[in-house]
Protein backbone atom coordinates (compact mmCIF):
# COMPACT_ATOMS: atom_id res chain seq x y z
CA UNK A 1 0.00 0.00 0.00
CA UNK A 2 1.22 3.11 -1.02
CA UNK A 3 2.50 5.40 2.52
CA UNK A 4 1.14 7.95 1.04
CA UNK A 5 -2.12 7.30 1.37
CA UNK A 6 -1.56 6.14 4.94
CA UNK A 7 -0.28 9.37 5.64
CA UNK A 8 -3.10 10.90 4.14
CA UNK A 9 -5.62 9.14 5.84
CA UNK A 10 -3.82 9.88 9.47
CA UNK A 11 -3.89 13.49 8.71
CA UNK A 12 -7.16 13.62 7.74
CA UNK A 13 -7.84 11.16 10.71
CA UNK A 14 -6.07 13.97 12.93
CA UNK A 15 -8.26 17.28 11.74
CA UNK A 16 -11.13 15.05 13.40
CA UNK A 17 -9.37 15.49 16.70
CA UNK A 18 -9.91 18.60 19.40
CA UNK A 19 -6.39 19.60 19.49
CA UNK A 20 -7.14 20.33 15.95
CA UNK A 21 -9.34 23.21 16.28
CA UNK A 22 -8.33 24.88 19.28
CA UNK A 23 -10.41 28.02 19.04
CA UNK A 24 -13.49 26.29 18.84
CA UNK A 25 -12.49 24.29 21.72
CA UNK A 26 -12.12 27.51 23.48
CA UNK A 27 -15.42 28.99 22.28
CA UNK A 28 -17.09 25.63 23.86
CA UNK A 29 -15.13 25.83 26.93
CA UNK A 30 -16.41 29.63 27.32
CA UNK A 31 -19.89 28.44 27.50
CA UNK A 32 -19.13 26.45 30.06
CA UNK A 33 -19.41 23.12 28.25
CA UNK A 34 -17.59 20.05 26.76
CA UNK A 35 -16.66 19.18 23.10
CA UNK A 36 -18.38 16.37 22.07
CA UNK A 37 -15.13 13.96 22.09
CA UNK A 38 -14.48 15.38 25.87
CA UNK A 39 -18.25 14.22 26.52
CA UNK A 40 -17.48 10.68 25.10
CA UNK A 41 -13.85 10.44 26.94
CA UNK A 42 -15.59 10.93 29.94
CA UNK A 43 -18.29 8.83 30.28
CA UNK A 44 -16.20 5.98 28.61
CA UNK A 45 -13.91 3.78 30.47
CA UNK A 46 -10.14 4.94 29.36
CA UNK A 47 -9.05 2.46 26.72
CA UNK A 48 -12.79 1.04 25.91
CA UNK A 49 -13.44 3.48 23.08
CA UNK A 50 -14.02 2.23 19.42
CA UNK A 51 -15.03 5.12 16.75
CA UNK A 52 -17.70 4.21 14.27
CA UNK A 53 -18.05 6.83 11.16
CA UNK A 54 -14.11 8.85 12.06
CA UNK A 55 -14.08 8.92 8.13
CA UNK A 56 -16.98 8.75 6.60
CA UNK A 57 -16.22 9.68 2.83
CA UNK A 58 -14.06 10.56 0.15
CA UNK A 59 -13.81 13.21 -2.49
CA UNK A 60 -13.57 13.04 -6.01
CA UNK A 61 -10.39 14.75 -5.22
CA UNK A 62 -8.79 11.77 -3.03
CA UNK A 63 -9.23 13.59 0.13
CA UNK A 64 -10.67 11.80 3.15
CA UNK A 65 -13.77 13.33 4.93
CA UNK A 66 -15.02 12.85 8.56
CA UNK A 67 -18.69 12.61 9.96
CA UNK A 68 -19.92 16.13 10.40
CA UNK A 69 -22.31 16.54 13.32
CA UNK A 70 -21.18 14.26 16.31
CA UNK A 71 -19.54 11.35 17.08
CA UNK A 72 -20.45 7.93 17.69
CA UNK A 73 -18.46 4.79 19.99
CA UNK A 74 -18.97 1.56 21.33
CA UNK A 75 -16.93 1.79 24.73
CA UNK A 76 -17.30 0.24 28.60
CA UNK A 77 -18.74 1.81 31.61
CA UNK A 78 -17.65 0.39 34.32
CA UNK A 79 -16.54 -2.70 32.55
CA UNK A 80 -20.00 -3.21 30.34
CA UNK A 81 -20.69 -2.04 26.72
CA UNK A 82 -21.92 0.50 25.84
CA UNK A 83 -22.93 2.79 22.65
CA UNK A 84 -22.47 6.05 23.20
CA UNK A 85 -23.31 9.48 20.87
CA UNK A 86 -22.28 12.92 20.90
CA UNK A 87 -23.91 15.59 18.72
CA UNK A 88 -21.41 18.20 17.70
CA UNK A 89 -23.13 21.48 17.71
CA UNK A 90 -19.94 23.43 16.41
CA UNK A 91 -20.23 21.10 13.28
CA UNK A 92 -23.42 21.57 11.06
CA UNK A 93 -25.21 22.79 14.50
CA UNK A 94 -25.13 19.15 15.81
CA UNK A 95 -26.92 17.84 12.53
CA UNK A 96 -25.87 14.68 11.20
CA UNK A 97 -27.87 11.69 8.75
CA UNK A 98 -29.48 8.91 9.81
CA UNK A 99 -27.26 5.93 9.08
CA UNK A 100 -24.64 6.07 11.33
CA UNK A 101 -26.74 5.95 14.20
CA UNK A 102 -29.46 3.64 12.69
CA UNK A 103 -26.16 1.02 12.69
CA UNK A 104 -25.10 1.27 16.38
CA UNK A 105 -28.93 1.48 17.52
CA UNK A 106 -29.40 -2.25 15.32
CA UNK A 107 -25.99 -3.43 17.20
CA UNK A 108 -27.82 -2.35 20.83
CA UNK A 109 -30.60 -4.21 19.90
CA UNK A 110 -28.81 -7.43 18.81
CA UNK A 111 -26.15 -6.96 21.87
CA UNK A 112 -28.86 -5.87 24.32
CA UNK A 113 -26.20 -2.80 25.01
CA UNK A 114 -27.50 0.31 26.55
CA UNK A 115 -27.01 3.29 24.89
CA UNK A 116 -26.16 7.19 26.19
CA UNK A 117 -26.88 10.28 23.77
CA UNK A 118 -26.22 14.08 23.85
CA UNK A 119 -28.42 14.89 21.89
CA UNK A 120 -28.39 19.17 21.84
CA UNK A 121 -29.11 19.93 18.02
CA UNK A 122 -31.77 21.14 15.72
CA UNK A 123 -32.35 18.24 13.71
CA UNK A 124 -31.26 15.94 11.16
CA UNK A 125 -28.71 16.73 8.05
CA UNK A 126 -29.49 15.03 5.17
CA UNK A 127 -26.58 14.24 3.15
CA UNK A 128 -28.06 12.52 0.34
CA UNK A 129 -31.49 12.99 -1.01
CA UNK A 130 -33.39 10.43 0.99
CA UNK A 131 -31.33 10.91 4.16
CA UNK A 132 -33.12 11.85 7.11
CA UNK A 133 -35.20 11.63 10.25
CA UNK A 134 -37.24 8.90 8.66
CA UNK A 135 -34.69 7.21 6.08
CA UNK A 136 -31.78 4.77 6.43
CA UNK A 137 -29.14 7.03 5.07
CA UNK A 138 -28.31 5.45 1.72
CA UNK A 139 -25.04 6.97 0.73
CA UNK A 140 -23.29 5.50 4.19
CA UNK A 141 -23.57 1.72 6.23
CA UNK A 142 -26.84 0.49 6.21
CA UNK A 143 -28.06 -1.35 9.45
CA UNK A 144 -31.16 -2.71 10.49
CA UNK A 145 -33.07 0.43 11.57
CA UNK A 146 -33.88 3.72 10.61
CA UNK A 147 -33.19 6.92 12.65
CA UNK A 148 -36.48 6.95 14.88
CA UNK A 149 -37.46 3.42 14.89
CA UNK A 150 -33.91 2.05 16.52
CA UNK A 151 -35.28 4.01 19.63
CA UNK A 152 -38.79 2.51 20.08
CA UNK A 153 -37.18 -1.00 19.46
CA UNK A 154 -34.66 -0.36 22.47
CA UNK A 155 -37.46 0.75 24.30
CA UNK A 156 -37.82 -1.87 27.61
CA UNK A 157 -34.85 -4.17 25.80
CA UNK A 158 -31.57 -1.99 26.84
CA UNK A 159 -31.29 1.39 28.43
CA UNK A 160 -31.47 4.38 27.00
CA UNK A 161 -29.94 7.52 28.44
CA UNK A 162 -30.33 10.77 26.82
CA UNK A 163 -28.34 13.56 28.07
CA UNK A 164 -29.70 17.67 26.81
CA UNK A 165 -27.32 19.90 27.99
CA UNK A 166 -28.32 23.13 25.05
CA UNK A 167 -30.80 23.90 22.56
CA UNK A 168 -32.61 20.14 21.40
CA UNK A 169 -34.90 20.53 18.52
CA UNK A 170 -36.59 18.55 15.95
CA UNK A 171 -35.32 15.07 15.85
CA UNK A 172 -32.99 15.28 18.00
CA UNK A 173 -35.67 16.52 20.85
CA UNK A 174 -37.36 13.32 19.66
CA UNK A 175 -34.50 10.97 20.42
CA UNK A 176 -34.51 12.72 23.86
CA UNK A 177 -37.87 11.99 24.59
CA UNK A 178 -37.52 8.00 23.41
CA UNK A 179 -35.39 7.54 26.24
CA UNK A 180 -36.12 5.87 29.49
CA UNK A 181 -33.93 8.49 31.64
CA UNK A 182 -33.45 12.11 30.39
CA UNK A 183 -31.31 14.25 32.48
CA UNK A 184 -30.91 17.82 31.15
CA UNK A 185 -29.05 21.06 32.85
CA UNK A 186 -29.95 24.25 33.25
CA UNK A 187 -30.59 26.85 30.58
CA UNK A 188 -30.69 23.74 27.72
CA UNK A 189 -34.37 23.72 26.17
CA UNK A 190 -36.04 20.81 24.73
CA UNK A 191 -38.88 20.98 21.78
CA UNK A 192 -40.09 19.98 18.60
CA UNK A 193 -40.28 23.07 16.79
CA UNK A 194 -37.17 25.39 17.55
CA UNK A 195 -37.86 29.26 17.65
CA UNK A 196 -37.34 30.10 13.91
CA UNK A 197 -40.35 27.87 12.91
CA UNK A 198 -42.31 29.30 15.87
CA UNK A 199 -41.53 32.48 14.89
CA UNK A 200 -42.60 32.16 11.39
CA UNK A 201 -45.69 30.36 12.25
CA UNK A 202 -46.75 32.67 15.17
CA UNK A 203 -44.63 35.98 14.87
CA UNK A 204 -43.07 35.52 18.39
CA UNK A 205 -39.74 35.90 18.73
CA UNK A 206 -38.24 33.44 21.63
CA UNK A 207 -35.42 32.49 22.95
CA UNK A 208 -34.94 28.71 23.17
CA UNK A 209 -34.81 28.64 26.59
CA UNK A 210 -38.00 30.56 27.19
CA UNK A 211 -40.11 28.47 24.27
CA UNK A 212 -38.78 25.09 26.39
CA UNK A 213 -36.68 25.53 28.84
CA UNK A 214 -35.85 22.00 31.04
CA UNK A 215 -36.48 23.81 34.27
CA UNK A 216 -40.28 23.89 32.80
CA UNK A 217 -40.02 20.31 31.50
CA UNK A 218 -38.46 19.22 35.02
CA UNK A 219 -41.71 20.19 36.46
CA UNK A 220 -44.01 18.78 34.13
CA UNK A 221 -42.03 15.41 34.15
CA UNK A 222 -40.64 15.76 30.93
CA UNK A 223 -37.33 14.98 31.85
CA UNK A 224 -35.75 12.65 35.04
CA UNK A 225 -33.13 14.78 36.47
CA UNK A 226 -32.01 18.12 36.16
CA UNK A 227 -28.11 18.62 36.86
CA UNK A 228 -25.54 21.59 37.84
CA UNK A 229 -23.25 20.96 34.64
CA UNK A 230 -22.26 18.22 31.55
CA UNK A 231 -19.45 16.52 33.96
CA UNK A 232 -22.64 16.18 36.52
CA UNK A 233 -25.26 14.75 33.46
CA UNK A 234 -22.29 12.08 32.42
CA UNK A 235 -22.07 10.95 36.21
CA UNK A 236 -26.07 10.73 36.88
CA UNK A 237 -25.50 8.49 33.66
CA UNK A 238 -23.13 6.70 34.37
CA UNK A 239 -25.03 5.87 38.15
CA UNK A 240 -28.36 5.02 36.55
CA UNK A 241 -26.57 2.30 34.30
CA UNK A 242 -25.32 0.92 37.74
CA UNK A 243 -28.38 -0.76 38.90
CA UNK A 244 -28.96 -2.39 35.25
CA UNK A 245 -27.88 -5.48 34.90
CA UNK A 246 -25.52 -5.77 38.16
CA UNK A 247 -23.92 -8.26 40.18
CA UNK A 248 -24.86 -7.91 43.64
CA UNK A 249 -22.86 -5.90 46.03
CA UNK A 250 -22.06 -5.50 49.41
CA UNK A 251 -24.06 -3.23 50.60
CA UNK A 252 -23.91 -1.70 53.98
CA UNK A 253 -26.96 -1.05 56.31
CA UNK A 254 -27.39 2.71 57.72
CA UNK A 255 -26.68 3.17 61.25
CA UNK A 256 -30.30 4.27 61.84
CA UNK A 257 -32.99 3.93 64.32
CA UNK A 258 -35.73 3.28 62.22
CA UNK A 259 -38.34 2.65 65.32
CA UNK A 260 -37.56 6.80 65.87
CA UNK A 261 -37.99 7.78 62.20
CA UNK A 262 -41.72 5.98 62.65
CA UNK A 263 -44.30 8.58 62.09
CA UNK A 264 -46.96 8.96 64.76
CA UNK A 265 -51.09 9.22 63.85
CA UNK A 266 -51.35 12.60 61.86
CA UNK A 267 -48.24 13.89 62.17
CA UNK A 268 -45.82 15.21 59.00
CA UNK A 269 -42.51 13.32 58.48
CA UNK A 270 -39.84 13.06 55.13
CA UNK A 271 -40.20 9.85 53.64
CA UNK A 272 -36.57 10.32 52.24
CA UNK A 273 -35.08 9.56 55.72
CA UNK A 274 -37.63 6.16 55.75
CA UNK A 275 -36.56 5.19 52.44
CA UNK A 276 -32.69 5.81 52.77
CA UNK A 277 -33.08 3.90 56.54
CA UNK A 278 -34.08 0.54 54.65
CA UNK A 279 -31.46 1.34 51.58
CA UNK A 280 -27.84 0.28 51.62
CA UNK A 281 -25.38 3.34 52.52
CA UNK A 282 -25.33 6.21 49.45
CA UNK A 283 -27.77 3.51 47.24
CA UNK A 284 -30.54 5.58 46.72
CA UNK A 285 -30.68 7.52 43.33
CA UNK A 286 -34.56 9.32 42.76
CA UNK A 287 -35.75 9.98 39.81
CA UNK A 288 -38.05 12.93 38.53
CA UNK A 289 -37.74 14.47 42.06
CA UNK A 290 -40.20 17.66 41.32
CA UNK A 291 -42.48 15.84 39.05
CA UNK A 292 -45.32 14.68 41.58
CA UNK A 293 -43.61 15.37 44.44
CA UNK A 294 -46.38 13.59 46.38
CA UNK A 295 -44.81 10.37 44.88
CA UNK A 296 -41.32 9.01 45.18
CA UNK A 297 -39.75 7.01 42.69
CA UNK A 298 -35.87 5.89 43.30
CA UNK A 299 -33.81 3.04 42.39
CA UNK A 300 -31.89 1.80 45.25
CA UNK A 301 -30.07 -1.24 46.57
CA UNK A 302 -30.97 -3.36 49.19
CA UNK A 303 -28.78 -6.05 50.39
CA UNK A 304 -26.57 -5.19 47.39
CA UNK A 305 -29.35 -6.15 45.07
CA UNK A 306 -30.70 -3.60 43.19
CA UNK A 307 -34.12 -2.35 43.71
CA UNK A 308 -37.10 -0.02 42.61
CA UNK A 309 -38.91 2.16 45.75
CA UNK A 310 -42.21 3.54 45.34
CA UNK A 311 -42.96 5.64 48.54
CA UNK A 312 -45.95 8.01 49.41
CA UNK A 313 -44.08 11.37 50.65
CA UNK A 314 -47.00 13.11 53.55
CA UNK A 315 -44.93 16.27 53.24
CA UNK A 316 -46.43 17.13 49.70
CA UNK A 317 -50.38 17.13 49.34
CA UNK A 318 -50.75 14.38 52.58
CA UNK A 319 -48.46 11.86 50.15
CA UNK A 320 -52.27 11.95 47.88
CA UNK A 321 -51.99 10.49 44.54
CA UNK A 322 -53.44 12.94 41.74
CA UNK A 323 -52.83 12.23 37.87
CA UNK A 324 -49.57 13.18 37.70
CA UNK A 325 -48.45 11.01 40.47
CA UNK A 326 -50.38 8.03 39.05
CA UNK A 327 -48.70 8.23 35.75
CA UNK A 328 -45.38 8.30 38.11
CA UNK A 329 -46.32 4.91 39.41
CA UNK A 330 -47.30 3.57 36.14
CA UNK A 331 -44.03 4.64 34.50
CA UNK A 332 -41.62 3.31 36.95
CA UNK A 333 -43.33 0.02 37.61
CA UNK A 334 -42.95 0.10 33.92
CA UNK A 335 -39.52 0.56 33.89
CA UNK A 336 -38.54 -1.66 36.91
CA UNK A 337 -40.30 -4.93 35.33
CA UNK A 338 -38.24 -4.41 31.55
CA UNK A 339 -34.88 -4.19 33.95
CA UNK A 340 -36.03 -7.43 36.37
CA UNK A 341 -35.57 -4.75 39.70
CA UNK A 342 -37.47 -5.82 42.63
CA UNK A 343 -39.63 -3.47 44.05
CA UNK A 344 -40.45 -2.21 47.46
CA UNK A 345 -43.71 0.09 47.95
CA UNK A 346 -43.57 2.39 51.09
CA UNK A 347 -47.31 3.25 51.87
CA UNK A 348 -48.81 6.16 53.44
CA UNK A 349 -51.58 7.89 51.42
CA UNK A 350 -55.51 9.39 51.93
CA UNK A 351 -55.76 7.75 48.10
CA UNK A 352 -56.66 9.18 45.27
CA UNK A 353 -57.62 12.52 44.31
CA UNK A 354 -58.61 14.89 41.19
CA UNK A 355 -56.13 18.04 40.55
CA UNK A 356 -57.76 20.85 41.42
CA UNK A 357 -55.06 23.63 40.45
CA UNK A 358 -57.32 24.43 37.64
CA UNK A 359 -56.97 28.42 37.90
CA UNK A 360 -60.94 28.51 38.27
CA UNK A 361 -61.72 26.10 35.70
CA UNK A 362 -64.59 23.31 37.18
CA UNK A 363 -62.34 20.32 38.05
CA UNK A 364 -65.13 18.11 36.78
CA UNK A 365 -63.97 19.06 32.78
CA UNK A 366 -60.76 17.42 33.75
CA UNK A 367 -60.34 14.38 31.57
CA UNK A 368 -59.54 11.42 32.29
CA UNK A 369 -58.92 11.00 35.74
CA UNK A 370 -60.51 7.23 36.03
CA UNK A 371 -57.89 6.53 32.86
CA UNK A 372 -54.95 8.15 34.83
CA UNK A 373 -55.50 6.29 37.97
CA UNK A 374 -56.43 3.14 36.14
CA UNK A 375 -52.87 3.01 34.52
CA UNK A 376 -50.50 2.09 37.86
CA UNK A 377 -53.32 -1.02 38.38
CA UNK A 378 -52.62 -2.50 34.53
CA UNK A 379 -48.37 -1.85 35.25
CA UNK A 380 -49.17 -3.64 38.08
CA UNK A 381 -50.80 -6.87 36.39
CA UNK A 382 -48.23 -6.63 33.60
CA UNK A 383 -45.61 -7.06 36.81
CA UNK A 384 -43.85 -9.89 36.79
CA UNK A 385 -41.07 -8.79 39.44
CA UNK A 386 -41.71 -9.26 42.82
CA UNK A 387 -42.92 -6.53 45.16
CA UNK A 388 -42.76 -6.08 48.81
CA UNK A 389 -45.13 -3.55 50.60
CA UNK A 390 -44.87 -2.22 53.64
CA UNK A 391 -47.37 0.48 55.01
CA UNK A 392 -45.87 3.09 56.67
CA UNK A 393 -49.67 4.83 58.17
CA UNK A 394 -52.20 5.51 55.83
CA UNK A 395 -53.52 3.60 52.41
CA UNK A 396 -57.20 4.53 52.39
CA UNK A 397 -59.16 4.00 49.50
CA UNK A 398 -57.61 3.08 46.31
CA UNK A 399 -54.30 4.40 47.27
CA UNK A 400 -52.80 0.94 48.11
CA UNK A 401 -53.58 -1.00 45.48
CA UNK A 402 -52.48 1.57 43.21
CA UNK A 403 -48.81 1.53 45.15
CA UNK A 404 -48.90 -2.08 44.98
CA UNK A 405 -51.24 -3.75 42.44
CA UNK A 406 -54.85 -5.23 43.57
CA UNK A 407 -54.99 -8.39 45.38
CA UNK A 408 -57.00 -10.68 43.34
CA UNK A 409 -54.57 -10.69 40.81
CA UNK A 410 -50.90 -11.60 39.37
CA UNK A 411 -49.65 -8.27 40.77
CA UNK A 412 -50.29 -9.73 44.47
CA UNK A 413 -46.88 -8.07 46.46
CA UNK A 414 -44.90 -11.35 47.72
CA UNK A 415 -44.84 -10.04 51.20
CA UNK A 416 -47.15 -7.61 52.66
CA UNK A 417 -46.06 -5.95 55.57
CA UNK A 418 -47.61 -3.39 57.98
CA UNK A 419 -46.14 -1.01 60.86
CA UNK A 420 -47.80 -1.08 64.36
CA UNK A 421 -49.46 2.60 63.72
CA UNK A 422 -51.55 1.34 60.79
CA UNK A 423 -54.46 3.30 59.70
CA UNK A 424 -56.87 0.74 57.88
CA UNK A 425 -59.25 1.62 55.25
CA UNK A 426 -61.59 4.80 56.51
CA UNK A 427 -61.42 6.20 59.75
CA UNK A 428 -65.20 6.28 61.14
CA UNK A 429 -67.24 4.90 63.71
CA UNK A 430 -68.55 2.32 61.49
CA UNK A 431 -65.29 0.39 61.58
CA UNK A 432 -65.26 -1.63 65.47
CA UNK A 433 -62.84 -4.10 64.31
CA UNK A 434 -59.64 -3.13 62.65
CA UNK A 435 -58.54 -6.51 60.69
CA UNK A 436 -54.50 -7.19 60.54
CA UNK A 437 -54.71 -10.05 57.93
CA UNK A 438 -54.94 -7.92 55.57
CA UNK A 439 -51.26 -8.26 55.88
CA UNK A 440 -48.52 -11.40 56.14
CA UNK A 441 -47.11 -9.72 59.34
CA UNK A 442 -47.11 -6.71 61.76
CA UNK A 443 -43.02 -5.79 62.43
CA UNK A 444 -41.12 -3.26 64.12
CA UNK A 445 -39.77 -0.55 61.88
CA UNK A 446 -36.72 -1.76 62.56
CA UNK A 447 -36.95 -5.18 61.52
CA UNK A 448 -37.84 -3.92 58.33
CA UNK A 449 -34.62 -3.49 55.98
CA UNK A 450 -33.47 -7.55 56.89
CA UNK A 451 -37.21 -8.76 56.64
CA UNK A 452 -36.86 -7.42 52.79
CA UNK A 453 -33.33 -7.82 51.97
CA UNK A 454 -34.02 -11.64 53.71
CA UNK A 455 -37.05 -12.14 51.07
CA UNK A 456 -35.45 -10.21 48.03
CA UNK A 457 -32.83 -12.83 47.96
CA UNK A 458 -35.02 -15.85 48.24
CA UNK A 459 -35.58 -15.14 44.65
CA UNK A 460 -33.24 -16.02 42.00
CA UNK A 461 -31.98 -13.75 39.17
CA UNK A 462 -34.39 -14.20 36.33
CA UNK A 463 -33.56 -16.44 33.27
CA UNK A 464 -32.24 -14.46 30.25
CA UNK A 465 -34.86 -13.21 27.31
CA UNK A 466 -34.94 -13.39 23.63
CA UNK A 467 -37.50 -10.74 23.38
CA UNK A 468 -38.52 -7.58 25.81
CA UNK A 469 -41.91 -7.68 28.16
CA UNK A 470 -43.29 -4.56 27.14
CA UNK A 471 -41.88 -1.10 26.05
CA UNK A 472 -41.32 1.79 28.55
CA UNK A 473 -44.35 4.30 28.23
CA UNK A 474 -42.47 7.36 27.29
CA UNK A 475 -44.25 9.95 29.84
């Protein structure tokens, strides 16, 4: 082979590289951020990273070309595979075709890899005709999926981690909101129509931020976690890929009295301090913290083992479960069946009620509610993990069963558990006899955490699957 043509290729291979382009490394850096092969070098284990798409062409001229728009690895984090995606938005503003990533997302599938995105951009680039959001790009490698269907097919088979940290628009908001944990940071905005099209459509000129800004969709529940900086995204990452698939660890118990933490009859109390008193030391990782804040959702370990919590928290709206907190439930039981994570319910809730922030609008135009509160029952009988409830105080009304499925059927928890201060069903005079067999046992708080852990490893690690339970609902 003629040298010079190696040569060639290794220069053109090094114009790809940062140290390349130093002043638009510095014009990043000045916005506080990371280049995209900084992103990439650290989430990746060092030595674990294999490009896909470095050179992607070659002119009629005999030059070599590089993607433009991002760029795209199979790596380890923290020893497992992993594919893992940078937009570029200093190249082509982040926009890049379809068939590179259509290849790595048809090589998670068959691996069962998960796969982490930044995905800041405004959209696809179409570098031939037919390239696109919706086409396999036909001028580069052709894999089994298109752009936007790789996603869905991930969807409850592997992970998917999207990371916004700037403007997302178009497609590439789409790919953010296909994944099953979206963690954004400040001032980065997230929509499918960026301000240029709103602008010609409406004649309002905003700024990305203020048309969707991820402080708003951190609220609504439109994305998991909201983060300081990039290096803080990577490492929320790089911690919710811990639970998946993991060997159990040793995990330490909290020196905590858990008896003292035990709420008394109508009195407020964190359920944070309850839930990280039966989780191993620094385990607990919640998800979609001001979404529903009436609702708790964090993955955990117990044991070593990792788990899923669902916990009423009293110190927002009595710990009552509205809508928004249903569809919490439903997601997350959701997502803890696809990824085989036991579950543990924590239960203190009135039950259910109708959102009445309506700014003066008659609550009973509000649609849907039987749907919304319907939806954590059907996650519940799709469950095939086990679940372990333990009320806390309260679970009046529906409230229980929609913490931990109904008791006629398949979603039965495999231990039911109660605390001495039980409240059961309504409190009237009607009631004379208060009836404990409702539950397996009555403990002490404090036998709690080994009572679970104890049970939790009674079962076995589940058999390996050709083919996914159900998708991840994408709310």
């Amino acid at each position: 082979m003629d040298p010079e043509d190696i040569k060639a290729l290794q220069t053109a291979r090094d114009r790809l590289k940062d140290a390349a382009r130093p002043d638009i490394v510095t014009r990043v850096h000045g916005t506080e951020k990371l280049t995209a092969r900084e992103r990439i070098e650290l989430l990746l284990d060092p030595g674990s990273a294999v490009e896909y798409g470095g050179i992607a062409a070659r002119t009629r001229d005999g030059d070599w070309v590089g993607e433009a728009g991002g760029v795209d690895f199979v790596g380890k984090v923290d020893g497992r595979p992993v594919i893992a995606s940078s937009t570029d938005y200093t190249d082509h503003g982040g926009g890049y075709g379809a068939g590179r990533l259509g290849r790595l997302f048809a090589l998670a599938v068959e691996q069962r890899w998960p796969v982490v995105m930044f995905v800041d951009g405004g959209g696809s680039r179409a570098r031939h005709p037919r390239a696109g959001m919706g086409h396999i790009e036909t001028s580069g490698p052709v894999g089994r999926f298109s752009f936007l269907d790789g996603v869905p097919e991930l969807s409850g088979w592997a992970p998917v981690v999207a990371i916004v940290s700037g403007p997302s628009f178009a497609g590439h908001a789409s790919l953010a909101g296909f994944s099953d944990f979206l963690v954004s940071t400040p001032g980065s905005s997230i929509g499918m129509g960026g301000p240029p099209m709103v602008e010609a459509a409406l004649g309002q000129r905003l700024r990305p931020n203020e048309l969707a800004g991820s402080e708003m969709h951190e609220r609504g529940g439109g994305i998991d976690l909201l983060v300081a900086d990039e290096p803080a995204a990577i490492a929320a990452a790089k911690r919710y890929l811990s639970y998946y698939d993991n060997d159990e660890l040793d995990g330490a118990a909290p020196d905590v009295d858990l008896d003292a933490l035990a709420p008394d009859a109508g009195k407020p109390y964190d359920m944070r301090e309850i839930v990280g008193a039966i989780s191993d030391v620094d385990s607990v990782f919640e998800l979609r913290p001001r979404f529903a804040p009436a609702l708790l959702t964090c993955l955990a370990r117990i044991g070593g083992r990792s788990v899923g919590v669902l916990a009423n928290q009293p110190l927002t709206d009595d710990g009552a479960i509205d809508h928004d907190a249903a569809s919490k439930i439903a997601r997350f039981v959701e997502l803890c069946n696809t990824y085989e994570y036991p579950m543990l319910a924590l239960i203190d809730t009135p039950g259910c009620v109708a959102n009445w922030d309506l700014k003066g609008q008659d609550p009973s135009v509000e649609p849907g509610m039987t749907r919304w509160h319907a939806r954590p029952l059907i996650a519940h009988q799709q469950r095939t993990v086990p679940l372990v409830s333990v009320q806390v105080r309260r679970g009046r009304g529906l409230g229980a069963a929609l913490m931990n499925g109904v008791s006629s059927t398949r979603g039965v928890p495999a231990l039911r558990l109660a605390w001495p201060g039980v409240e059961i069903g309504r409190r009237d005079g009607y009631s004379a006899v208060v009836d404990h067999n409702a539950f397996d046992d009555v403990i002490a708080p404090r036998e709690t955490r080994e009572r679970v852990s104890r049970l939790l490893g009674m079962f076995g690690r589940p058999a390996p699957r050709e083919r996914k339970k159900h998708p991840i609902d994408t709310w």
